[in-house]
PDB file of N, CA and C in Angstrom:
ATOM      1  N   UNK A   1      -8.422  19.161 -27.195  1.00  0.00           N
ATOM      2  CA  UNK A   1      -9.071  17.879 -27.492  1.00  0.00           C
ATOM      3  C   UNK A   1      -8.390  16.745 -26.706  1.00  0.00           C
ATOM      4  N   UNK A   2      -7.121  16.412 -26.575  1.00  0.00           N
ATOM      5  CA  UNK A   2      -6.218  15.321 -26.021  1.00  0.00           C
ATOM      6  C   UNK A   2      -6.698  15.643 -24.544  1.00  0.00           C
ATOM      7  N   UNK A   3      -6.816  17.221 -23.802  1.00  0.00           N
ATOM      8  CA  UNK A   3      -6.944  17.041 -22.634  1.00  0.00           C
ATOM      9  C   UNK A   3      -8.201  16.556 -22.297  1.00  0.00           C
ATOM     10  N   UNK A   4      -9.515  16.666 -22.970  1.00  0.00           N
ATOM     11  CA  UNK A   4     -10.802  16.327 -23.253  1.00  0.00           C
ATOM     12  C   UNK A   4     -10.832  14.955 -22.638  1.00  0.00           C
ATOM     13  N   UNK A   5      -9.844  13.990 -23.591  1.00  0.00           N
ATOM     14  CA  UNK A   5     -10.105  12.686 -23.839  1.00  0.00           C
ATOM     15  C   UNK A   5      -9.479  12.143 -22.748  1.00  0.00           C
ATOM     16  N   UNK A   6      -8.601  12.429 -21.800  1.00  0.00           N
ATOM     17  CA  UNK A   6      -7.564  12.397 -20.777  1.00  0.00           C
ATOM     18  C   UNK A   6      -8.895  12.367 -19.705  1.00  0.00           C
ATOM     19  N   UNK A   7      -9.025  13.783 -19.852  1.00  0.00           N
ATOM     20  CA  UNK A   7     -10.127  14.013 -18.226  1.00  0.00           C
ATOM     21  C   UNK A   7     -11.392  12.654 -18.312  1.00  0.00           C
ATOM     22  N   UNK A   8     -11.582  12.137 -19.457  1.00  0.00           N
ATOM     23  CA  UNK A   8     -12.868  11.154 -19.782  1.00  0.00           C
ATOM     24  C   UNK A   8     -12.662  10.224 -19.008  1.00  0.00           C
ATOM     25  N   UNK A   9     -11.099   9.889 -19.405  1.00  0.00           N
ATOM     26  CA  UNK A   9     -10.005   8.526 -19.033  1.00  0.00           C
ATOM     27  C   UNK A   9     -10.270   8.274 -17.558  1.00  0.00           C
ATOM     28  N   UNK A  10      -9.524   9.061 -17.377  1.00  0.00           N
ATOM     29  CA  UNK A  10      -9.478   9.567 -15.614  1.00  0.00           C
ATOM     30  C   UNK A  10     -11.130   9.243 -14.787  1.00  0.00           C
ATOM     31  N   UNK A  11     -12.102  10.187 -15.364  1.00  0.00           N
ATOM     32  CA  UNK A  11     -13.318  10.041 -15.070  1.00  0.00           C
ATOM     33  C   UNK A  11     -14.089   8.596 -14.932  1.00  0.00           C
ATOM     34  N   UNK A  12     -13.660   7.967 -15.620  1.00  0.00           N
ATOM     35  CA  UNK A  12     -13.890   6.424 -15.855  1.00  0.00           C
ATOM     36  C   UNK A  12     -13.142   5.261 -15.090  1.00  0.00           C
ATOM     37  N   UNK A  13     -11.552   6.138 -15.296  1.00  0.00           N
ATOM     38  CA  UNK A  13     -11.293   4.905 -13.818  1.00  0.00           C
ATOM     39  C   UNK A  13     -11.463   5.471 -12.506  1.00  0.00           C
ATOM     40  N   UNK A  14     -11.929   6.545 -12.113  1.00  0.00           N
ATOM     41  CA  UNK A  14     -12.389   6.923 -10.551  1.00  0.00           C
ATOM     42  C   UNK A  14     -12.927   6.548 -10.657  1.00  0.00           C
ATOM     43  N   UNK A  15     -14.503   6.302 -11.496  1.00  0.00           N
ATOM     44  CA  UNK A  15     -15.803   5.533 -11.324  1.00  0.00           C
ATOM     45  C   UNK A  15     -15.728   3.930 -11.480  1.00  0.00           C
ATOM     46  N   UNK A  16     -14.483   3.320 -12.040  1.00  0.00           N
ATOM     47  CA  UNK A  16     -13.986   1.776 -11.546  1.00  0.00           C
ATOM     48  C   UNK A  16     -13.717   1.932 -10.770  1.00  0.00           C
ATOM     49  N   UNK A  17     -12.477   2.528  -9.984  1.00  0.00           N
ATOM     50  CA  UNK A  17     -11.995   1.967  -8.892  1.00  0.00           C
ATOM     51  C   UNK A  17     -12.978   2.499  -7.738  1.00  0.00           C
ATOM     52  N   UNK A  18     -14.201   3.232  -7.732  1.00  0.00           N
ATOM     53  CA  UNK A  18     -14.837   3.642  -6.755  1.00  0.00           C
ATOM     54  C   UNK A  18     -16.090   2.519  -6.859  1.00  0.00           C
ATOM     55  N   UNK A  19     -16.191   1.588  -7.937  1.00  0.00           N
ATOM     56  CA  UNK A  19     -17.432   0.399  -8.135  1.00  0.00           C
ATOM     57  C   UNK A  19     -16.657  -0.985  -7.008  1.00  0.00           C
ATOM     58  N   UNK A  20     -15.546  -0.973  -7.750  1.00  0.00           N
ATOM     59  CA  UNK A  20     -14.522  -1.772  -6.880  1.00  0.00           C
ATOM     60  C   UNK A  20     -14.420  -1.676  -5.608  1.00  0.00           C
ATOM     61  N   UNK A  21     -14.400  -0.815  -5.324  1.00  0.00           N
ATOM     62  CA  UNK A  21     -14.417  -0.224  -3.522  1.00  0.00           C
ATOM     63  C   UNK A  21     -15.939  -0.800  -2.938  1.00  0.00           C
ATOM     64  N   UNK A  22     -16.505  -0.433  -3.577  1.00  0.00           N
ATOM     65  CA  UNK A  22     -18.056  -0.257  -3.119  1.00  0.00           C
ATOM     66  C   UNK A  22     -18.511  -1.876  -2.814  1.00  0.00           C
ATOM     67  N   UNK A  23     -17.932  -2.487  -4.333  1.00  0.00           N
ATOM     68  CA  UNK A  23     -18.166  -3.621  -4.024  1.00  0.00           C
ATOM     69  C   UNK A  23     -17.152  -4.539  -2.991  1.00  0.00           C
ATOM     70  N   UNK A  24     -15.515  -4.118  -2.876  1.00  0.00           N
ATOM     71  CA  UNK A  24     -15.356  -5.170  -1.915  1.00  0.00           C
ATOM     72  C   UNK A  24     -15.624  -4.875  -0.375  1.00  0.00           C
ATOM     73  N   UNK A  25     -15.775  -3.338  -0.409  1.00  0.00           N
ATOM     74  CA  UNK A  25     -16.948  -3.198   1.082  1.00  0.00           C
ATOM     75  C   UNK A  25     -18.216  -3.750   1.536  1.00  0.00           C
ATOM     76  N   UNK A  26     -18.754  -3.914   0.769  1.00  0.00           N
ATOM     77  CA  UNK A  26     -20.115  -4.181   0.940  1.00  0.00           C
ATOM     78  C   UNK A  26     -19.951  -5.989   0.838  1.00  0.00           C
ATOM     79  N   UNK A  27     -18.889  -6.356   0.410  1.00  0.00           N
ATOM     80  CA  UNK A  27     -19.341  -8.180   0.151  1.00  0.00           C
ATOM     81  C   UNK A  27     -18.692  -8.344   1.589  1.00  0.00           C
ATOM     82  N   UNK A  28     -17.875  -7.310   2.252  1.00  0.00           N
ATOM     83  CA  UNK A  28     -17.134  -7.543   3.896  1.00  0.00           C
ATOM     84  C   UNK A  28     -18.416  -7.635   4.739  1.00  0.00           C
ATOM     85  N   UNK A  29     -19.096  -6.538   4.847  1.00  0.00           N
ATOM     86  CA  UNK A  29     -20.257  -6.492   5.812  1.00  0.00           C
ATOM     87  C   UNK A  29     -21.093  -7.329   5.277  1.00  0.00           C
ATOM     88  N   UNK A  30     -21.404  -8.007   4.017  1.00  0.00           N
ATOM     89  CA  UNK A  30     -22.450  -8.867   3.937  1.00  0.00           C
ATOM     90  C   UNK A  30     -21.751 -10.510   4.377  1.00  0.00           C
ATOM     91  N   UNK A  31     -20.677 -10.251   4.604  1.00  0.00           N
ATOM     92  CA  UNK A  31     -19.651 -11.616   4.712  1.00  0.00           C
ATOM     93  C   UNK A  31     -19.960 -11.856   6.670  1.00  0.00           C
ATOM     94  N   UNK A  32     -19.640 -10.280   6.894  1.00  0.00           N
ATOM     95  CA  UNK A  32     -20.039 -10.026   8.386  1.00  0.00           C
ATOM     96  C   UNK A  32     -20.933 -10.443   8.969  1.00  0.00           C
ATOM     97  N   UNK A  33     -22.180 -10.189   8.143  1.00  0.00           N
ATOM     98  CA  UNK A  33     -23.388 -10.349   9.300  1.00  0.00           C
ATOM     99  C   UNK A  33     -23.539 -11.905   8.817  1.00  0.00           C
ATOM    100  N   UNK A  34     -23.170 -12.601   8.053  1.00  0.00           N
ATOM    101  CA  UNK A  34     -23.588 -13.901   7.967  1.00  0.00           C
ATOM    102  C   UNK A  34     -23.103 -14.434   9.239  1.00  0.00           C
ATOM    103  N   UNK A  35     -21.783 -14.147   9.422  1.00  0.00           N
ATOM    104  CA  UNK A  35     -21.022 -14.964  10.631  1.00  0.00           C
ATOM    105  C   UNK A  35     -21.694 -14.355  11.849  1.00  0.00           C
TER     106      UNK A  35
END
């Protein structure tokens, strides 16, 4: 059960820190083509 709730943990901040990514990539190239 503890490892259950662990792997969830985990699962949830790869999918933050991969929203995070996504988003400060994408605000670069949209920062890009303005200039």
């Amino acid at each position: 059960k503890q490892f259950n709730e662990n792997a969830m943990h985990i699962e949830l901040f790869i999918q933050y820190l991969v929203r995070n990514y996504i988003l400060k990539t994408t605000h670069k190239t949209a920062y890009c083509n303005i200039k």
